[in-house]
Protein backbone atom coordinates (compact mmCIF):
# COMPACT_ATOMS: atom_id res chain seq x y z
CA UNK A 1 121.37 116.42 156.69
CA UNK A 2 117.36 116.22 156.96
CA UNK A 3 115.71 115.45 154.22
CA UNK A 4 113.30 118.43 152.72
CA UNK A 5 109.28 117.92 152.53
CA UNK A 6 108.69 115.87 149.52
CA UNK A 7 105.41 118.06 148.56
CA UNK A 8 107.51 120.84 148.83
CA UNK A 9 110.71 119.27 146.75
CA UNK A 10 108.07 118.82 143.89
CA UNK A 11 105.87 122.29 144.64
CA UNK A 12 102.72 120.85 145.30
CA UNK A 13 100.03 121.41 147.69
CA UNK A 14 99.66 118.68 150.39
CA UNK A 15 95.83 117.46 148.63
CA UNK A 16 97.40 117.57 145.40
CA UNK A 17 95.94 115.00 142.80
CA UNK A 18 98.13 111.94 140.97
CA UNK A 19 98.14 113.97 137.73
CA UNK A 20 98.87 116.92 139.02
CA UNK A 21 101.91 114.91 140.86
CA UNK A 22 103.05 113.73 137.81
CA UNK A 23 103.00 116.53 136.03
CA UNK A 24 105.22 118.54 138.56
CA UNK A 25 107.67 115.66 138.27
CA UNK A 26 108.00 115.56 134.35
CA UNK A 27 108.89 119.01 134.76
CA UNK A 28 111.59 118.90 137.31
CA UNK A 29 113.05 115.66 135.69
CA UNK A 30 113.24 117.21 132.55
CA UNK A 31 114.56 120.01 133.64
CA UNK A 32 117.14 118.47 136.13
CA UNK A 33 117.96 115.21 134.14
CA UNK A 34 121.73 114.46 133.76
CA UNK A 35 121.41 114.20 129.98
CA UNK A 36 120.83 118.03 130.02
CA UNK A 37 123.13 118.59 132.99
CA UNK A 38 126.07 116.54 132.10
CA UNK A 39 128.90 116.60 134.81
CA UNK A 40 126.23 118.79 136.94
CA UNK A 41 126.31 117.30 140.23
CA UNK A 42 123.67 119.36 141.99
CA UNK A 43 121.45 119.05 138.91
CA UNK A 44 121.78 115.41 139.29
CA UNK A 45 121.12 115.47 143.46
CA UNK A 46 118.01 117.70 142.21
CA UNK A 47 117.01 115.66 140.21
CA UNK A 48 117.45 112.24 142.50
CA UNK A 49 115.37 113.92 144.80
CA UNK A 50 112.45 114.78 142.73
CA UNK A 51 112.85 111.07 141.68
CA UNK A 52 112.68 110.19 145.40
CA UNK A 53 109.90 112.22 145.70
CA UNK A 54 107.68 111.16 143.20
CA UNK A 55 108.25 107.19 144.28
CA UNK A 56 106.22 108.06 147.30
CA UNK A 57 104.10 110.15 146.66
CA UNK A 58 102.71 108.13 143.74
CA UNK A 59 102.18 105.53 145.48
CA UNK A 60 99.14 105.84 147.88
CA UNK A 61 100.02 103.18 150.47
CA UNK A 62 103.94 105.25 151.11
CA UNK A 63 102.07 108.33 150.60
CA UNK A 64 98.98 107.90 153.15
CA UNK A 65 102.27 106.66 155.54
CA UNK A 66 104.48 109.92 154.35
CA UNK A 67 101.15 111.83 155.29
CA UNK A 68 100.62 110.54 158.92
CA UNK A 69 104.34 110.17 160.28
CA UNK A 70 106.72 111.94 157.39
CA UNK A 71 109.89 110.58 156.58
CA UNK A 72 110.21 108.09 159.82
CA UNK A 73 106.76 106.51 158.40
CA UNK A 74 108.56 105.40 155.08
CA UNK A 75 111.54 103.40 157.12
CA UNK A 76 114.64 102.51 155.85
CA UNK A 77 112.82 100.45 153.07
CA UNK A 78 110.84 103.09 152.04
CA UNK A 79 113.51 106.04 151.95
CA UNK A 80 115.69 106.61 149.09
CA UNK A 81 114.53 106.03 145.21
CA UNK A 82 114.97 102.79 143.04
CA UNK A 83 113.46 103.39 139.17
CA UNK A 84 112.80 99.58 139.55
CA UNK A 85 110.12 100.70 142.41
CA UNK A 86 107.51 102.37 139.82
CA UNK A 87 106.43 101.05 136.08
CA UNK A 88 105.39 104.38 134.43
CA UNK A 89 109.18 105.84 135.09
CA UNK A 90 109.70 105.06 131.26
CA UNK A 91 105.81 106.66 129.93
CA UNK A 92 106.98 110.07 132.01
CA UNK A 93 110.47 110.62 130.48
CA UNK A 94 110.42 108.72 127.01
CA UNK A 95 108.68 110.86 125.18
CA UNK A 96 111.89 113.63 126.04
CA UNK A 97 114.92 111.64 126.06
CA UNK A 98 114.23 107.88 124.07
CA UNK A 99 113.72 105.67 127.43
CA UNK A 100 111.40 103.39 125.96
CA UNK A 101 113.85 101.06 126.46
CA UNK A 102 115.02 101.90 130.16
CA UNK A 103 115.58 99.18 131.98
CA UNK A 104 114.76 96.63 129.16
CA UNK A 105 111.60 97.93 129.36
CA UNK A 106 108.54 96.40 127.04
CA UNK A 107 108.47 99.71 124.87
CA UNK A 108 112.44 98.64 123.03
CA UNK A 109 112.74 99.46 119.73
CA UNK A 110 113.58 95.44 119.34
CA UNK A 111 110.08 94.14 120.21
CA UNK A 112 108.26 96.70 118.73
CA UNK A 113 106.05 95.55 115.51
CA UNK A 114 104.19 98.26 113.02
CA UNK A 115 101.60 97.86 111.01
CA UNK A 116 102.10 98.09 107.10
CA UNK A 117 101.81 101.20 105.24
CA UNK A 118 98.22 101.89 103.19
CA UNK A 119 98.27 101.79 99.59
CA UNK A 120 95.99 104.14 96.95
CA UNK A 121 95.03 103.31 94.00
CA UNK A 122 93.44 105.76 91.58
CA UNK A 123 90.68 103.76 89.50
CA UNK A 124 88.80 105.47 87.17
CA UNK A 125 85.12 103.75 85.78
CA UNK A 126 82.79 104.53 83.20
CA UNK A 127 79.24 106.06 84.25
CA UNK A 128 77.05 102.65 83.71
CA UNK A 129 79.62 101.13 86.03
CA UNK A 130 79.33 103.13 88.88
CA UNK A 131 75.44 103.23 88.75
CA UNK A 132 74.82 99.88 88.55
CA UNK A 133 77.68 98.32 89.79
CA UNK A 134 80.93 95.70 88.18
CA UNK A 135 83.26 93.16 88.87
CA UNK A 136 86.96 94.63 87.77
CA UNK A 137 90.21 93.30 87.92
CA UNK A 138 93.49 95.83 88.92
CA UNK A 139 97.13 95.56 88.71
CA UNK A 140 99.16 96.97 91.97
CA UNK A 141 102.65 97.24 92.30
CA UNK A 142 103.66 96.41 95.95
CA UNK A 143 106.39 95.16 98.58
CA UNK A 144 106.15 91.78 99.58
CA UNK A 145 108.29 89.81 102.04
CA UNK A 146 111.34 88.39 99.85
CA UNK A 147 110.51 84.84 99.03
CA UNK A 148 113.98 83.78 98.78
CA UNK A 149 115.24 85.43 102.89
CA UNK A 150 111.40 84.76 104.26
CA UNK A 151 111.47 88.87 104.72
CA UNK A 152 115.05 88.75 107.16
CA UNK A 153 116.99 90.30 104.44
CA UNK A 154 120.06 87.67 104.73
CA UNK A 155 121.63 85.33 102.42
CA UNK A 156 119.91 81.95 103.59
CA UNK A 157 123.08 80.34 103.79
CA UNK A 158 124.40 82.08 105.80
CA UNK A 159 121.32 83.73 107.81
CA UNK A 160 121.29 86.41 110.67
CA UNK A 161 123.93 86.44 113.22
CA UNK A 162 123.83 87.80 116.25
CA UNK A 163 124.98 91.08 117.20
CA UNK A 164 128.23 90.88 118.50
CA UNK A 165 128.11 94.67 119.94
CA UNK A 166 125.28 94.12 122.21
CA UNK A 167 125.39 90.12 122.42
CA UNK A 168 122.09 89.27 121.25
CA UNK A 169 120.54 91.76 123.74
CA UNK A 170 119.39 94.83 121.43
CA UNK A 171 120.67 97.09 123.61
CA UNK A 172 123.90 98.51 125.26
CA UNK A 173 123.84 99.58 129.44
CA UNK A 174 126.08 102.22 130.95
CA UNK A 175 126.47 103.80 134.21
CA UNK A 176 125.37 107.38 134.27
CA UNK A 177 125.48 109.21 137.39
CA UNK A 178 123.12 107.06 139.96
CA UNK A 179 121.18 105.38 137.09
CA UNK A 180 121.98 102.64 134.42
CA UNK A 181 120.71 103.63 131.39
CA UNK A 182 119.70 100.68 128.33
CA UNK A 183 120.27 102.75 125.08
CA UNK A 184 119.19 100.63 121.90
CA UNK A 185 122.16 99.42 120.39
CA UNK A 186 123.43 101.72 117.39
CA UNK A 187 124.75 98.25 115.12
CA UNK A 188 121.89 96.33 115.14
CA UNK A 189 119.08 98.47 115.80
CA UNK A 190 117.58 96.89 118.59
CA UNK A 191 116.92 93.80 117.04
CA UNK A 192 120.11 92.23 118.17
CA UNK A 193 120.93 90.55 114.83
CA UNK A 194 122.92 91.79 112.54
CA UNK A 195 123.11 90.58 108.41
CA UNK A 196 126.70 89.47 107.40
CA UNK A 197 125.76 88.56 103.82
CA UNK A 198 122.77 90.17 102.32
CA UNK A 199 120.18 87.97 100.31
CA UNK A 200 121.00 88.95 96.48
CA UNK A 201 117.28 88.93 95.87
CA UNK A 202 115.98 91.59 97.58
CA UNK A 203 119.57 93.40 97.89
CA UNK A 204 119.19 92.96 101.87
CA UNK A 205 115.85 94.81 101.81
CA UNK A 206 113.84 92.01 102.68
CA UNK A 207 111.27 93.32 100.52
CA UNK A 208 110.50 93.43 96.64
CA UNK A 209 108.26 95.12 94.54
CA UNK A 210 105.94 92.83 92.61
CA UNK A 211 102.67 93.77 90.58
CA UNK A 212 99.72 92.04 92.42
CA UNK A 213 96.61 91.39 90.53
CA UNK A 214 93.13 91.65 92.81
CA UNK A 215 89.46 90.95 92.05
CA UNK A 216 87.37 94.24 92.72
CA UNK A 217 83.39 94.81 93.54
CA UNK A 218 82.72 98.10 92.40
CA UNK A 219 78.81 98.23 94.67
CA UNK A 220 76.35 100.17 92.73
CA UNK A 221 75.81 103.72 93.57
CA UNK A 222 79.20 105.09 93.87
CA UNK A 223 79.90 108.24 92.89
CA UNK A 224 83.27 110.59 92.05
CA UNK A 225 85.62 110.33 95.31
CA UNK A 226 84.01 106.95 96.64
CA UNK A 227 86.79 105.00 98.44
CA UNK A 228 86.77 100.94 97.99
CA UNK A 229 88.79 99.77 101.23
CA UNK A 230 90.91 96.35 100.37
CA UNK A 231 91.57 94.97 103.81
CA UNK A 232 94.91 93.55 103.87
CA UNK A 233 96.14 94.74 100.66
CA UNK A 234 98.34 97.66 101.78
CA UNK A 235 102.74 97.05 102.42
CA UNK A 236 103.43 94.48 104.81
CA UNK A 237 104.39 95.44 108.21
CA UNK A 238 107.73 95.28 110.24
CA UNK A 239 108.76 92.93 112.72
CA UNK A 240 105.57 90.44 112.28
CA UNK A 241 103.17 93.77 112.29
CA UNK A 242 99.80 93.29 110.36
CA UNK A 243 99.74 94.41 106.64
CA UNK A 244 97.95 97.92 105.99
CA UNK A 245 95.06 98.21 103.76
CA UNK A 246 94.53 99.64 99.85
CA UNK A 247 92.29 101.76 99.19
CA UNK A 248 91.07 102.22 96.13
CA UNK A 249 89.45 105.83 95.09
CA UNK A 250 86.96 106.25 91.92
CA UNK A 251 86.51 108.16 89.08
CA UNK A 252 83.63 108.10 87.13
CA UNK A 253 83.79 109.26 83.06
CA UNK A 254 80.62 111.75 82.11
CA UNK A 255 77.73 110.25 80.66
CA UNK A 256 76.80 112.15 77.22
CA UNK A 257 73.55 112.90 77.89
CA UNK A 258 72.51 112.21 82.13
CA UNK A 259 74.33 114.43 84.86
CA UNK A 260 73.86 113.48 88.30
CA UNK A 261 73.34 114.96 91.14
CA UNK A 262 73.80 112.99 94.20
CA UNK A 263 70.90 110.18 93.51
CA UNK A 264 69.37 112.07 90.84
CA UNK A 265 69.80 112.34 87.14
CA UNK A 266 68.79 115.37 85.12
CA UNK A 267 69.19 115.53 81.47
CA UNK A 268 68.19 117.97 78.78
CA UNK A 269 65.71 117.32 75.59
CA UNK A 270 64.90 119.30 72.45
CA UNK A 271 61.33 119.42 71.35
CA UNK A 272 60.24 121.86 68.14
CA UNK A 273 57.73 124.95 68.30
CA UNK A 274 54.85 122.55 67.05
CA UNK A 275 55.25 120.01 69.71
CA UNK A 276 55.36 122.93 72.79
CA UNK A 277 52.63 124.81 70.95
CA UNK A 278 50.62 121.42 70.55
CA UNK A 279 51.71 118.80 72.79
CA UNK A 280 53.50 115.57 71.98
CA UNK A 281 54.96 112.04 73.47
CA UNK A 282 58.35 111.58 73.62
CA UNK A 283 60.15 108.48 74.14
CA UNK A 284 63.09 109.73 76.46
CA UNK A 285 66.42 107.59 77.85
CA UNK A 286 66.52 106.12 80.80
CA UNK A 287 68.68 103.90 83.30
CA UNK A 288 66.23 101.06 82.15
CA UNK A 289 65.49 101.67 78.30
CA UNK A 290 63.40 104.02 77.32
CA UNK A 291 60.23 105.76 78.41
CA UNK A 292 57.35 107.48 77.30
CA UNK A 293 56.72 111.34 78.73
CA UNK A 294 53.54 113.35 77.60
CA UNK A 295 54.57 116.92 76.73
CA UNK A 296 51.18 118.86 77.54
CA UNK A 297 50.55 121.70 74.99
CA UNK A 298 51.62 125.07 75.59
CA UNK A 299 54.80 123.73 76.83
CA UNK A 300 57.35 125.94 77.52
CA UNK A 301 61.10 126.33 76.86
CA UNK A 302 62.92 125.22 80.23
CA UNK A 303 60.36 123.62 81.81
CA UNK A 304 61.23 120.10 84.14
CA UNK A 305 59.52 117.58 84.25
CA UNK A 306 60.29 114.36 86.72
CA UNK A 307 60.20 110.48 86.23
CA UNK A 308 60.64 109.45 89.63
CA UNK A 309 62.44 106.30 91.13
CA UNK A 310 64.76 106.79 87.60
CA UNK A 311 67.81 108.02 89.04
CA UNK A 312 70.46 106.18 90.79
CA UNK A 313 69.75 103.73 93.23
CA UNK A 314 72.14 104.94 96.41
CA UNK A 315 74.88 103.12 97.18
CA UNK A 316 74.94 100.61 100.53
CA UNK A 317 70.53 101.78 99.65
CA UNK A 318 67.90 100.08 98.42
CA UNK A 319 66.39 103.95 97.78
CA UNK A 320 66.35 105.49 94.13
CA UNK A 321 66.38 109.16 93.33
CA UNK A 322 64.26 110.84 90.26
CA UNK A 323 65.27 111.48 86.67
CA UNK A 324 64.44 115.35 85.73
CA UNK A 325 64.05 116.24 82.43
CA UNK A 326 64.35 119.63 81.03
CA UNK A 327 62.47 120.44 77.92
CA UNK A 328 64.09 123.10 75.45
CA UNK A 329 62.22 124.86 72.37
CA UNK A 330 64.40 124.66 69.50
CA UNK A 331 64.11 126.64 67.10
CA UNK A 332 65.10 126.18 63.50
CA UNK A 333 67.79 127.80 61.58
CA UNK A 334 66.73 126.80 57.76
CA UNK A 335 63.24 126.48 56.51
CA UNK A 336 62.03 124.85 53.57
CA UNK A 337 59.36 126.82 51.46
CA UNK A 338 56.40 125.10 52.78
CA UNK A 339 57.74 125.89 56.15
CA UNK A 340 58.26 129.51 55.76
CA UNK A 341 54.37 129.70 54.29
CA UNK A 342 52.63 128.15 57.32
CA UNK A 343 54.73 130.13 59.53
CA UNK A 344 53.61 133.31 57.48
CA UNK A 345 50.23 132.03 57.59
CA UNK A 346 50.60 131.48 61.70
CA UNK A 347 52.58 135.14 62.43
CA UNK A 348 49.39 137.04 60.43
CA UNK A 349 46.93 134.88 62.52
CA UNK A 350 48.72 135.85 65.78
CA UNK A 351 49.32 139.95 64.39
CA UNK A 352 45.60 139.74 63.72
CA UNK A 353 45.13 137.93 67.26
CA UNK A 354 47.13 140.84 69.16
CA UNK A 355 45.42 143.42 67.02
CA UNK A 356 41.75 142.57 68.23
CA UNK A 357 43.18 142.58 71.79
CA UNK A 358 45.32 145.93 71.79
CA UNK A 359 48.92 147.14 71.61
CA UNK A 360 51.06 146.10 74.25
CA UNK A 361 51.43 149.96 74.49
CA UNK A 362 47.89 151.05 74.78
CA UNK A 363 47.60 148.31 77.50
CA UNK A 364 50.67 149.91 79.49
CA UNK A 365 48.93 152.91 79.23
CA UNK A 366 45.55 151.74 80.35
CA UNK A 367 47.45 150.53 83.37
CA UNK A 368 49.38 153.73 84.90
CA UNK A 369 46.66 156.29 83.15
């Protein structure tokens, strides 16, 4: 029986591209794979020939051959399909039916390592702290390797044994249809070791929780939200993997009197009618002790005023933002006598004041006739 065009077995055109190749492969070996077809013998011819198919033209040396003089090109070591024949077989169908380890391939569950899990660790800091920086200490709780196994999980006197399903190999092979398939071996794992007697420290885990104590640099300039990475710090990993990090994540207390705003600080400060009607100097907080701010007469409730460079100097920055202050008018809710006369005194001098210079009514007038 003469074999059918291998462009045509995978329903390509003849100047198709390697990905688009591949990807008309996947689909047909999906599709036709014995897995899904069990006991279907023409799925599994289909799907030998796709297989067949896609080991030449993948490879550009068979396939400029294939091109030129068709099958007879290829020869007898050409023709026909070996998995062995192409690395990727395992990247196309793993992701679909778990043949990482196909073949003994290097992506088995056995010699795979992961990296630990991160950590989080909620922190919270006063406001001086976070604008100009501290050195902290903080208690995690966190798995460690069991000091007792060295992380295997097995009594040390008796240790790991090897797994006598799968002899040491991780794996288990069977004959199905035209292929031998690895599957990773369901007593061990994939590791091919097994425990016999678990370590009574950890329980067999391996692991066990302890509370870890770190040294922390809080830099100045963070802010609500900030994250502090801890390289290192995080669960350890599996199989020899590196450890994962902590990260640590801020929250900074209000201040009673600043608020900030990014780099900024704004704050609020009462002054009385005399010293907006007449001026004044007021010694107002800041970052660095107090300072002096000139309140110009005629001040009025609400207005801002700005010390810059007083804010917050920016974190990873040697830049500083502004402080703003925000005068208020207060006025007062119980008056001695002596008060209540001068303010007499100071409401007939302004009613004689807005006498000699018209009602506002007359003026309204005036204006719209």
């Amino acid at each position: 029986m003469s074999k059918r065009d291998y462009y045509e077995v995978l329903g390509v055109a003849r100047d198709a591209n390697v990905q688009e190749i591949k990807k008309a492969y996947r689909q047909l070996a999906i599709r036709h794979h014995p897995d899904r077809n069990p006991g279907d013998q023409q799925a599994e011819e289909q799907f030998k020939e796709a297989a067949e198919a896609y080991s030449v033209l993948n490879d550009s040396e068979k396939r400029a051959r294939y091109d030129r003089f068709g099958h007879a090109g290829l020869g007898a070591s050409g023709a026909g399909f070996n998995p062995a024949d192409f690395a990727d077989f395992a990247d196309i169908l793993g992701d679909f039916f778990g043949l990482g380890d196909l073949f003994g391939g290097p992506g088995s569950r056995r010699s795979r390592v992961r990296r630990g899990s991160d950590l989080r660790y909620n922190l919270q800091i006063d406001f001086q702290e976070a604008v100009a920086g501290a050195a902290t200490k903080i208690k995690i709780p966190k798995l460690d390797p069991c000091s007792v196994c060295g992380g295997s999980g097995a009594d040390p006197s008796v240790g790991v044994v090897t797994c006598s399903a799968c002899k040491g190999q991780g794996q288990l092979r069977y004959q199905q249809g035209f292929f031998t398939i690895s599957r990773t071996c369901p007593q061990c794992s994939g590791s091919g070791r097994v425990i016999k007697e678990a370590c009574k420290n950890c329980r067999g885990n391996g692991q066990i929780q302890k509370e870890k104590t770190l040294e922390l640099r809080i830099p100045a300039g963070v802010d609500n939200g900030s994250r502090l990475r801890v390289a290192g710090e995080g669960e350890p990993g599996v199989n020899g993997g590196p450890p994962g990090d902590l990260y640590v994540v801020l929250s900074v207390q209000e201040h009673p009197f600043f608020e900030r705003h990014g780099n900024d600080l704004h704050c609020s400060v009462p002054i009385n009618f005399s010293q907006a009607a007449l001026g004044a100097e007021l010694e107002v907080p800041t970052l660095d002790g107090k300072e002096t701010v000139r309140i110009p007469q005629g001040t009025q409730t609400g207005t801002v005023f700005r010390l810059k460079g007083r804010g917050v100097v920016g974190l990873n920055s040697r830049s500083r933002g502004d402080q703003f202050i925000k005068v208020e008018v207060v006025t007062p809710r119980r008056l001695n006598r002596e008060q209540r006369d001068l303010l007499r005194r100071l409401a007939e001098v302004s009613e004689a004041e807005t006498s000699q210079q018209g009602s506002l009514f007359e003026k309204v007038r005036e204006m719209f006739g």
